[in-house]
PDB file of N, CA and C in Angstrom:
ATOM      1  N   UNK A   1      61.810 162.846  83.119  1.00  0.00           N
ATOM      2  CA  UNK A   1      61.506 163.189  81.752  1.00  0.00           C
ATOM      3  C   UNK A   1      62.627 164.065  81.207  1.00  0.00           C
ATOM      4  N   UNK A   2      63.334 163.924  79.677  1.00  0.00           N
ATOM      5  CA  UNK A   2      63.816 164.354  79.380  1.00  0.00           C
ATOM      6  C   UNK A   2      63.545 165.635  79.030  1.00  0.00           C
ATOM      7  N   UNK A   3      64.276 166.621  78.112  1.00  0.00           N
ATOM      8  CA  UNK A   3      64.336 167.425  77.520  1.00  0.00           C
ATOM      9  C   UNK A   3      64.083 167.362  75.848  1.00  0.00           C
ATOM     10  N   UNK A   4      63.542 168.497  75.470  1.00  0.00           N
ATOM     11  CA  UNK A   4      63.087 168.343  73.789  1.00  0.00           C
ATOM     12  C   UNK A   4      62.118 167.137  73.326  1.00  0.00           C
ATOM     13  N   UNK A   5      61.351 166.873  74.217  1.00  0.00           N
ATOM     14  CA  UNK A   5      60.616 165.982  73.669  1.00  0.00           C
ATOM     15  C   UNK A   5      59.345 166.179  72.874  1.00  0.00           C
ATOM     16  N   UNK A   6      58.412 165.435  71.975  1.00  0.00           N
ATOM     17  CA  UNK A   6      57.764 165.519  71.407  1.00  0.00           C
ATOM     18  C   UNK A   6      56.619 164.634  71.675  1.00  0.00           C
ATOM     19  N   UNK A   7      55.656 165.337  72.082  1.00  0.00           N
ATOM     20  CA  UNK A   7      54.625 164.262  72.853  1.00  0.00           C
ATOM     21  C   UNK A   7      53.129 164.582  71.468  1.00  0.00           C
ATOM     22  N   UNK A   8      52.270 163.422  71.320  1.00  0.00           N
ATOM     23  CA  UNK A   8      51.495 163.879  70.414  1.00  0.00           C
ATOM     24  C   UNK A   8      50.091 163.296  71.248  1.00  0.00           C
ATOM     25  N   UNK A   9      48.871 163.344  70.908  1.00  0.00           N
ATOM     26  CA  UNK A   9      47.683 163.482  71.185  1.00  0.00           C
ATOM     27  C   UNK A   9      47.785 162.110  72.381  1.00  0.00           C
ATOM     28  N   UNK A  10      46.628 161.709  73.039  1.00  0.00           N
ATOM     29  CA  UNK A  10      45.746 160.734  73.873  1.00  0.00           C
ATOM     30  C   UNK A  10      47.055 159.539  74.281  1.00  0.00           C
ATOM     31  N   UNK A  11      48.247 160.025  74.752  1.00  0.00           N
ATOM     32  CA  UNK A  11      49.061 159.465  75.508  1.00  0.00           C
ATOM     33  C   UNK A  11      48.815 159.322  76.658  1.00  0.00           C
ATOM     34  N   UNK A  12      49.242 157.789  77.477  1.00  0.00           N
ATOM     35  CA  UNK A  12      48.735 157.658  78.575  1.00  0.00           C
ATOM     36  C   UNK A  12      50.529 157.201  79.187  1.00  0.00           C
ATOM     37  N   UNK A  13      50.508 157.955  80.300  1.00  0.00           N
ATOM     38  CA  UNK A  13      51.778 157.756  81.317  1.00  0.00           C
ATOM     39  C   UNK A  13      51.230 157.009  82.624  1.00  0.00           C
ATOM     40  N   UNK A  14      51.721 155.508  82.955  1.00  0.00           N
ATOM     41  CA  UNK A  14      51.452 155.379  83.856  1.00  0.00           C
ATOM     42  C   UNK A  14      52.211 154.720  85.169  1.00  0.00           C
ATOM     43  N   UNK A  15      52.613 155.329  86.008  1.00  0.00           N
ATOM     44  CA  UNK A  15      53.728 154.670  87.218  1.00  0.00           C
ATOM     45  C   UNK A  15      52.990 153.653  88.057  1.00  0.00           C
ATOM     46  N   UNK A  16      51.837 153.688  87.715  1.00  0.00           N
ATOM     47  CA  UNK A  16      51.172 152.314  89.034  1.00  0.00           C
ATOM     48  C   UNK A  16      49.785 152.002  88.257  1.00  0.00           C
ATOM     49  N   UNK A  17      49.352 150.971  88.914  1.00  0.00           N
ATOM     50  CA  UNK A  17      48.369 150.315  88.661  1.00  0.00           C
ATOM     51  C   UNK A  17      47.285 150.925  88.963  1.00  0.00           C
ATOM     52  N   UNK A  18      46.914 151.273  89.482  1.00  0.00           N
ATOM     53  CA  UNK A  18      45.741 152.735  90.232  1.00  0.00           C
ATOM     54  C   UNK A  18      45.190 152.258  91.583  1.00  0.00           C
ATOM     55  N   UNK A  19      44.985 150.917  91.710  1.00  0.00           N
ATOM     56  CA  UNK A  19      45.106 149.910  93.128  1.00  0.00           C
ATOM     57  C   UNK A  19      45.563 149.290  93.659  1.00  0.00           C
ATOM     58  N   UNK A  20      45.634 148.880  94.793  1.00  0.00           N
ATOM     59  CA  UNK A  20      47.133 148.230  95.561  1.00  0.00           C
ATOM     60  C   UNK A  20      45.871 146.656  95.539  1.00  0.00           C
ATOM     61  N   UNK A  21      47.259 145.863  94.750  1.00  0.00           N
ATOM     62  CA  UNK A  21      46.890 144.031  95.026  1.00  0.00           C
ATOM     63  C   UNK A  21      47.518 143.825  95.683  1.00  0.00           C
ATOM     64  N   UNK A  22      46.747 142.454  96.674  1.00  0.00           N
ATOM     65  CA  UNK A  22      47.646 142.191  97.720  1.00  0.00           C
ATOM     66  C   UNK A  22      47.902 140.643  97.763  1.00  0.00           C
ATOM     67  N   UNK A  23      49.402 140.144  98.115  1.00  0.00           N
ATOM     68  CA  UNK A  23      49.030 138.893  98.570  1.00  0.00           C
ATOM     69  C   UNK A  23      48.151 138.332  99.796  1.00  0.00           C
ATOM     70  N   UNK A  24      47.148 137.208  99.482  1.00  0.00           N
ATOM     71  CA  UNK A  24      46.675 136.974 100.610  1.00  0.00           C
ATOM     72  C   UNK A  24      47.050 136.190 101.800  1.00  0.00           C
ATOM     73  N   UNK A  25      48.113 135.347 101.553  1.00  0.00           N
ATOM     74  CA  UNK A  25      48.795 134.548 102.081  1.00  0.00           C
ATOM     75  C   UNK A  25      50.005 135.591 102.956  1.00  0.00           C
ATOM     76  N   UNK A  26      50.960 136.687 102.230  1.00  0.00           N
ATOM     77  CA  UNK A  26      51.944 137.280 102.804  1.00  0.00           C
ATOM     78  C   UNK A  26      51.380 138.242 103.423  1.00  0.00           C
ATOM     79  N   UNK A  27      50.009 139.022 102.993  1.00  0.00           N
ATOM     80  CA  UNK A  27      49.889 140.275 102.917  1.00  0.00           C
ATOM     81  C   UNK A  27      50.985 141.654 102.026  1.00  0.00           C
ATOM     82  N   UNK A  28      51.671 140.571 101.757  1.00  0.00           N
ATOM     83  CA  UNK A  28      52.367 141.888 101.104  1.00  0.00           C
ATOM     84  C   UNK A  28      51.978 142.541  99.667  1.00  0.00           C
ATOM     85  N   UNK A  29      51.813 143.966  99.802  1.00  0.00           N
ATOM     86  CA  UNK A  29      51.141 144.760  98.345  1.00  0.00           C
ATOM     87  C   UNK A  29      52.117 143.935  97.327  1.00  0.00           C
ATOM     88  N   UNK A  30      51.764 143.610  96.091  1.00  0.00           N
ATOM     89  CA  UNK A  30      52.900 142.998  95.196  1.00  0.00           C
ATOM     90  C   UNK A  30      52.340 143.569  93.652  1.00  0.00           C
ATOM     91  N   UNK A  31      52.156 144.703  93.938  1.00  0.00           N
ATOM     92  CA  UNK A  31      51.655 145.319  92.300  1.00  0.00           C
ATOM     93  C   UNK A  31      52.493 147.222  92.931  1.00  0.00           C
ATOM     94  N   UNK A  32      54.019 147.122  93.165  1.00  0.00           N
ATOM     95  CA  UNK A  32      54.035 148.963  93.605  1.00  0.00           C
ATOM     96  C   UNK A  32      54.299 149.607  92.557  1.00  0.00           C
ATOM     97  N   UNK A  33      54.271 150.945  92.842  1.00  0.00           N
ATOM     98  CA  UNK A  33      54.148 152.280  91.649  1.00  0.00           C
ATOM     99  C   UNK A  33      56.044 151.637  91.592  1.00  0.00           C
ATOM    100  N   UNK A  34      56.642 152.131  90.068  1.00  0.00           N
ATOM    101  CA  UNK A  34      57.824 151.885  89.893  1.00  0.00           C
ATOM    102  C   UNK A  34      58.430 153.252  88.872  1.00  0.00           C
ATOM    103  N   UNK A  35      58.823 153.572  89.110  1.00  0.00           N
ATOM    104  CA  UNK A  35      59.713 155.074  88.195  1.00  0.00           C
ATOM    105  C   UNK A  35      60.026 154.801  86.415  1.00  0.00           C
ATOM    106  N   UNK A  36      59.379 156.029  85.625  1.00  0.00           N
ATOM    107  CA  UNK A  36      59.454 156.071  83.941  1.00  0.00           C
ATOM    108  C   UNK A  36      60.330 156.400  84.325  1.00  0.00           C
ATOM    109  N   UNK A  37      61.627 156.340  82.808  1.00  0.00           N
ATOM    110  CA  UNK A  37      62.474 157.132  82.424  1.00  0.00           C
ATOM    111  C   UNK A  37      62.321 157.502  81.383  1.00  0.00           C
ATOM    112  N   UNK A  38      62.717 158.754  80.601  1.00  0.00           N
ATOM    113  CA  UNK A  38      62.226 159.514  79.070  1.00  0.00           C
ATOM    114  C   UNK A  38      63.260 159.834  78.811  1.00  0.00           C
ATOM    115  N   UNK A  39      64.189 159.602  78.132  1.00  0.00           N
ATOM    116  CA  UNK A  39      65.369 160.698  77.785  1.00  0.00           C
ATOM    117  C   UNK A  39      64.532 161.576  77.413  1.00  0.00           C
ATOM    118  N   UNK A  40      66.121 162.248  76.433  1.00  0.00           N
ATOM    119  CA  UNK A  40      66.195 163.507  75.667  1.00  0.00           C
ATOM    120  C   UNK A  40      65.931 163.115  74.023  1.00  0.00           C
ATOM    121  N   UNK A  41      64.951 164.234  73.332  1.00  0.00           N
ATOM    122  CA  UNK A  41      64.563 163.995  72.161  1.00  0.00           C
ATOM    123  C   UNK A  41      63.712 163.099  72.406  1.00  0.00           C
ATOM    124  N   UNK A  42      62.992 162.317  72.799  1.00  0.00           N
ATOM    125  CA  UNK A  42      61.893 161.473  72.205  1.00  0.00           C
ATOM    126  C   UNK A  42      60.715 161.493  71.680  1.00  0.00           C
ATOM    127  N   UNK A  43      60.217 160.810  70.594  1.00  0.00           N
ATOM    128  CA  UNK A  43      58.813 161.091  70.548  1.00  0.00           C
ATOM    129  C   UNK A  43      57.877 160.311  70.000  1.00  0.00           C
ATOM    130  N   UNK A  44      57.027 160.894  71.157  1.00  0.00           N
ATOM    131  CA  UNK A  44      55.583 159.573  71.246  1.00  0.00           C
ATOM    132  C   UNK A  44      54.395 159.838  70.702  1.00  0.00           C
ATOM    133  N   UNK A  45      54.140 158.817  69.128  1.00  0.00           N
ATOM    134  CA  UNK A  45      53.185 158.708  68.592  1.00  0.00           C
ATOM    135  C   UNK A  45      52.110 158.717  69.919  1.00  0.00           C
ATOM    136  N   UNK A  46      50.988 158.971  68.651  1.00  0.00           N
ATOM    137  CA  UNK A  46      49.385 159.211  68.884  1.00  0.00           C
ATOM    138  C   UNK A  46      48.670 157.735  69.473  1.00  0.00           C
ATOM    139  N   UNK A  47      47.883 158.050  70.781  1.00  0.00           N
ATOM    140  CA  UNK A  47      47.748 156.903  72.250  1.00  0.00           C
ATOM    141  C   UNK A  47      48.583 156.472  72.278  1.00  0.00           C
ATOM    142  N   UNK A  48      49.746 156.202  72.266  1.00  0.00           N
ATOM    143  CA  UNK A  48      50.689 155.613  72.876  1.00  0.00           C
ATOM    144  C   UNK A  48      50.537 154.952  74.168  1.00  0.00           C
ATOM    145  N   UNK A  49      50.629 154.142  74.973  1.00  0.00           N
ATOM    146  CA  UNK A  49      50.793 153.752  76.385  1.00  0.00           C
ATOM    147  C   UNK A  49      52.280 153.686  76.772  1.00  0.00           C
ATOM    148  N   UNK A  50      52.690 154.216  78.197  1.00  0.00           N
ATOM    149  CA  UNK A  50      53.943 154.012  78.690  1.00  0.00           C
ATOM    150  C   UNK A  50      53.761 153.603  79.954  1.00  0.00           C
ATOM    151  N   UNK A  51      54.262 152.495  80.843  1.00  0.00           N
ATOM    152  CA  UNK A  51      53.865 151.589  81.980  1.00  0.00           C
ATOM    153  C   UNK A  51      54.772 152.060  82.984  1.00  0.00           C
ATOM    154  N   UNK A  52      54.660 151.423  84.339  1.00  0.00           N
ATOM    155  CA  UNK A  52      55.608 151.688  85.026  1.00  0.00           C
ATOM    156  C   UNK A  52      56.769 150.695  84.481  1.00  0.00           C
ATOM    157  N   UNK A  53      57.800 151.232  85.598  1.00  0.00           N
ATOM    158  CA  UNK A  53      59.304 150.549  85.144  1.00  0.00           C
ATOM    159  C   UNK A  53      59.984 150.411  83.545  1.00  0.00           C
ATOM    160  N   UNK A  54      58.909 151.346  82.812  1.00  0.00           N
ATOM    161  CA  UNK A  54      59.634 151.559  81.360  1.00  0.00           C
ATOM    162  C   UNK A  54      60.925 152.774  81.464  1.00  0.00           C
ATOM    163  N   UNK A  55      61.829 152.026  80.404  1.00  0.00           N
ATOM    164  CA  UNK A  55      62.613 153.590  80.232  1.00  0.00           C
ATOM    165  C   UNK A  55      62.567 153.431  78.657  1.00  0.00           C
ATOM    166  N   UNK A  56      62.997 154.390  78.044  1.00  0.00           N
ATOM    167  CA  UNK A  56      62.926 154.543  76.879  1.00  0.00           C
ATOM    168  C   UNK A  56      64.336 155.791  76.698  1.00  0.00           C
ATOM    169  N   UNK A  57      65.463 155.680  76.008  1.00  0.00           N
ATOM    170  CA  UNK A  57      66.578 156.292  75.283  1.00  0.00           C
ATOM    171  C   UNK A  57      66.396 157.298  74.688  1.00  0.00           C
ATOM    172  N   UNK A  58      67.290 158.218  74.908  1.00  0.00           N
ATOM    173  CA  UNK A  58      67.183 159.514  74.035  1.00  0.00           C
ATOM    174  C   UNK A  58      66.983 158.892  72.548  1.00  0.00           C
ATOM    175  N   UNK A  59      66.793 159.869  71.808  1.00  0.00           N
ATOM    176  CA  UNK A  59      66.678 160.290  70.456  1.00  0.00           C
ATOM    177  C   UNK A  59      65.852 159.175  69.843  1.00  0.00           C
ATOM    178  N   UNK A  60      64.808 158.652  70.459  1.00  0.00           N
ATOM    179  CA  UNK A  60      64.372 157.280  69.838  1.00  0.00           C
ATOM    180  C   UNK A  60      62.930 157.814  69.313  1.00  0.00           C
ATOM    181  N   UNK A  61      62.162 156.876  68.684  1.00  0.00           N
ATOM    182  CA  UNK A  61      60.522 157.082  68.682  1.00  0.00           C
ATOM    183  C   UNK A  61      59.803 155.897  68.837  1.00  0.00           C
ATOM    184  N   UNK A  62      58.667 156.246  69.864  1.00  0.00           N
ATOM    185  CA  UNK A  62      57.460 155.451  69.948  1.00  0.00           C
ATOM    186  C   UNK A  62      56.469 155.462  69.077  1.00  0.00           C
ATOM    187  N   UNK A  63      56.217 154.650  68.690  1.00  0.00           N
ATOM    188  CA  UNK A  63      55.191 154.473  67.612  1.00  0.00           C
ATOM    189  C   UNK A  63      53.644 154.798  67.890  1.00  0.00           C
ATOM    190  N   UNK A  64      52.964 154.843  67.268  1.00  0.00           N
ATOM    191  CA  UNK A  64      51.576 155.483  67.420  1.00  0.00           C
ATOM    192  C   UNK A  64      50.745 153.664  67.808  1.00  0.00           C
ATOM    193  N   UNK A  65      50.419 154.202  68.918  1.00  0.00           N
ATOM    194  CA  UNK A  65      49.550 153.154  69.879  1.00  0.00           C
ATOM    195  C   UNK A  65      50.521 152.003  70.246  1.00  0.00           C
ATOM    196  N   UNK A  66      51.726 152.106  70.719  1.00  0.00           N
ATOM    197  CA  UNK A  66      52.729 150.974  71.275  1.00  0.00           C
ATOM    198  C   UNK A  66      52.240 150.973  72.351  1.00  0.00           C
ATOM    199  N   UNK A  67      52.632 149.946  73.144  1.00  0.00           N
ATOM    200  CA  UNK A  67      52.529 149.818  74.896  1.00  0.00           C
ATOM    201  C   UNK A  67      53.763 149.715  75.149  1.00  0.00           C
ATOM    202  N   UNK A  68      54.809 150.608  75.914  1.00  0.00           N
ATOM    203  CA  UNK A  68      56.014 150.483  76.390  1.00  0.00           C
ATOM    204  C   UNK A  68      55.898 149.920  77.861  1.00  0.00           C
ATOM    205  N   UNK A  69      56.374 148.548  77.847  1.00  0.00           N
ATOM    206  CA  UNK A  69      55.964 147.766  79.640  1.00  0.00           C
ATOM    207  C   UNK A  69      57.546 147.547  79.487  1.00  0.00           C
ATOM    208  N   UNK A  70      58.660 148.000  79.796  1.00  0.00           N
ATOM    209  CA  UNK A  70      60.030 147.124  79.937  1.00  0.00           C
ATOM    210  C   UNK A  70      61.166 148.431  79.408  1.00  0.00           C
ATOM    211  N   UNK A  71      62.338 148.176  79.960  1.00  0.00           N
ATOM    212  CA  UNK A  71      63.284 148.547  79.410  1.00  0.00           C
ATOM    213  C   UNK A  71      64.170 148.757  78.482  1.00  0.00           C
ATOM    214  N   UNK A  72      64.207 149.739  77.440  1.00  0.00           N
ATOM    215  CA  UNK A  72      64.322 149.524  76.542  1.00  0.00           C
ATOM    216  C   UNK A  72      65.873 150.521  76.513  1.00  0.00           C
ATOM    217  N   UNK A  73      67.092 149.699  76.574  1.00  0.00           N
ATOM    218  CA  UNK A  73      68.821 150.109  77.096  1.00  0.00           C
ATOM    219  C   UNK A  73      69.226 151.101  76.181  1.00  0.00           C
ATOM    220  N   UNK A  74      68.510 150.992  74.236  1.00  0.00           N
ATOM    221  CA  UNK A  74      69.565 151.639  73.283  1.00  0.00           C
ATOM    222  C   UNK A  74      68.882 152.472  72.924  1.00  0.00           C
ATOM    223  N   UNK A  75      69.761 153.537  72.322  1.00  0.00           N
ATOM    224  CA  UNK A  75      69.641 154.891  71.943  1.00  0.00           C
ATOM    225  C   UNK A  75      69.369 154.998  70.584  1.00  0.00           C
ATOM    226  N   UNK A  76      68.706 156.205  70.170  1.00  0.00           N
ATOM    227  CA  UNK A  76      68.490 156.186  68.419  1.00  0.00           C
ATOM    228  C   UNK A  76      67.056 154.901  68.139  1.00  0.00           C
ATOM    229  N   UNK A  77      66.594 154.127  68.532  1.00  0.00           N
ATOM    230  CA  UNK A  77      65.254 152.882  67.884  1.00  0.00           C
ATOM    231  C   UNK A  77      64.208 153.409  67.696  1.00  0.00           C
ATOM    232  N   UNK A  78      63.615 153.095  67.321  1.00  0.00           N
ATOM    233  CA  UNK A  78      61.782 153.007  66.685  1.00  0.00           C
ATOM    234  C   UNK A  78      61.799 152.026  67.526  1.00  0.00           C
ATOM    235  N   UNK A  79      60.274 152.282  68.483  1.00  0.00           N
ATOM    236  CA  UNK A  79      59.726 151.777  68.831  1.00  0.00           C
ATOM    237  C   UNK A  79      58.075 151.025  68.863  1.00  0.00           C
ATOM    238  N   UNK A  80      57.419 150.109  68.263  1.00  0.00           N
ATOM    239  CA  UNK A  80      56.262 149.347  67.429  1.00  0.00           C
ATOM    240  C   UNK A  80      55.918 148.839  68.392  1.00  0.00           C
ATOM    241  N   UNK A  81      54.425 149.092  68.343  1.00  0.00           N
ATOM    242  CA  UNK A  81      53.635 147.490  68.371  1.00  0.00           C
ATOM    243  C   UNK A  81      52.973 147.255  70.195  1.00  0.00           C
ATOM    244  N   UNK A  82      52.312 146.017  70.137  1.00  0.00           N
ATOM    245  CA  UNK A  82      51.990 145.714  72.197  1.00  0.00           C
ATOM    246  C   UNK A  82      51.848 144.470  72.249  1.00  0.00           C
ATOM    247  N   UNK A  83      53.239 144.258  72.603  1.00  0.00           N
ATOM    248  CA  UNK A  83      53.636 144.733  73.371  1.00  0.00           C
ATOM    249  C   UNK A  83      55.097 145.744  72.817  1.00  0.00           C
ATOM    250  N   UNK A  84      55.487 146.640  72.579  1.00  0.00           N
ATOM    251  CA  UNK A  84      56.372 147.712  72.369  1.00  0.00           C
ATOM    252  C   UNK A  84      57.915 146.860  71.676  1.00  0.00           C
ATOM    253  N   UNK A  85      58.473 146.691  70.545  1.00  0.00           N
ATOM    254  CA  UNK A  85      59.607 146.111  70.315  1.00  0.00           C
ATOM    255  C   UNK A  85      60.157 146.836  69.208  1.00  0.00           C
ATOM    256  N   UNK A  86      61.831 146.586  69.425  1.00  0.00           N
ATOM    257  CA  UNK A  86      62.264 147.437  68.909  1.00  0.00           C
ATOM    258  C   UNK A  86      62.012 147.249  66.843  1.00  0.00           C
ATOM    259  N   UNK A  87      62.046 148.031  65.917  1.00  0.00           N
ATOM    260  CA  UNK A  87      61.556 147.797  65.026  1.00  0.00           C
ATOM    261  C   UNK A  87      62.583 148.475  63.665  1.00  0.00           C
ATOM    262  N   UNK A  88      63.484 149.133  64.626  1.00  0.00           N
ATOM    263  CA  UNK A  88      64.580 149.933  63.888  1.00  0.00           C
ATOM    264  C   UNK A  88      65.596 150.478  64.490  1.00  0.00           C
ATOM    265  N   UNK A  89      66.620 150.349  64.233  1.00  0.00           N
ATOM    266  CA  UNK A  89      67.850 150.743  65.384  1.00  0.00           C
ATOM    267  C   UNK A  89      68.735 151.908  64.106  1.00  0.00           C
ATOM    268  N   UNK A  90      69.584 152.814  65.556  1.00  0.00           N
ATOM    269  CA  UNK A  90      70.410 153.541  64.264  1.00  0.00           C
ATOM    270  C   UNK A  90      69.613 154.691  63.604  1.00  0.00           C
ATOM    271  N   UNK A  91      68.775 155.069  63.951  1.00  0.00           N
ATOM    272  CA  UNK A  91      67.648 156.605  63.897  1.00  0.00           C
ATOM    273  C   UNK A  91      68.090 158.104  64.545  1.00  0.00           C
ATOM    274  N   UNK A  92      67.903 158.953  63.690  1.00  0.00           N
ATOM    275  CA  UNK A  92      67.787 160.171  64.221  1.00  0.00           C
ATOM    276  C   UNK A  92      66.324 160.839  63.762  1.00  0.00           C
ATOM    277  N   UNK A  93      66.034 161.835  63.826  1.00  0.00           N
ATOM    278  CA  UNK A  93      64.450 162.232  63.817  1.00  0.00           C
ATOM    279  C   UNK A  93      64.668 164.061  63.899  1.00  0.00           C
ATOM    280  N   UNK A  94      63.963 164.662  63.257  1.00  0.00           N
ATOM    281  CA  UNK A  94      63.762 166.383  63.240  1.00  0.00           C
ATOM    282  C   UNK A  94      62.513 166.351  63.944  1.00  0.00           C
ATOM    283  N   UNK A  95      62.183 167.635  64.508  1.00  0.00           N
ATOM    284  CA  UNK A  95      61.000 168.265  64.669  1.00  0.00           C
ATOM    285  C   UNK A  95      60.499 168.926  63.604  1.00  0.00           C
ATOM    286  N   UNK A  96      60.798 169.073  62.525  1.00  0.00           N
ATOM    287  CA  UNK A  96      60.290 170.021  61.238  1.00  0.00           C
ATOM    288  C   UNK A  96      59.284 168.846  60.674  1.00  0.00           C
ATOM    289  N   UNK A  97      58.307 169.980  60.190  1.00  0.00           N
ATOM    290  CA  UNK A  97      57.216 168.651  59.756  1.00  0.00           C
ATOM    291  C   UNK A  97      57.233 169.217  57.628  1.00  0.00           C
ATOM    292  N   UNK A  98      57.209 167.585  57.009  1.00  0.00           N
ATOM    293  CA  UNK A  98      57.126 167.611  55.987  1.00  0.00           C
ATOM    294  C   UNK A  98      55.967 167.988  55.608  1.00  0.00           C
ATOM    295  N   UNK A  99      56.126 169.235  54.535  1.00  0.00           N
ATOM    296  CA  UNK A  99      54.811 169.300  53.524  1.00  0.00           C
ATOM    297  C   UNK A  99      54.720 169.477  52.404  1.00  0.00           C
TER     298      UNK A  99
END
């Protein structure tokens, strides 16, 4: 997790599935926990979901109730929607709130 971030209400972070599936044929577990990445500056609208194996770029924003499942490479985007896509590129963002 980065630094300066901005997290807002009923966000859910999640690195694994909460139970191990298994193949029955290999036995092998084929659902494992996989590592978030968060830059710096980000910030995540209200429920948001973030999955395993997501990363998400500094200075970007998640949108209020996205599902982030995937990698997302560029810096500065808005992030929309579920499944999570990019919706605006080329963003910067304050912490000061308009009133």
């Amino acid at each position: 997790m980065g630094e300066d971030n901005l997290w807002s209400t009923g966000i859910v972070i999640r690195a694994s599935d909460g139970n191990q599936i298994f193949d029955n044929v290999t036995g092998k577990m084929i659902n494992r926990a996989k590592k978030i990445e968060i830059g710096n500056n980000v910030w995540i609208g209200a429920n948001a979901t973030v999955l395993k194996g997501s990363m998400i770029q500094d200075n970007s924003i998640v949108g209020t109730s996205a599902v982030i499942a995937k990698i997302f490479s560029e810096k500065n985007i808005v992030i929309a929607g579920n499944p999570g896509k990019v919706v605006k590129h080329d963003i910067s963002w304050l912490r000061d709130q308009i009133i």
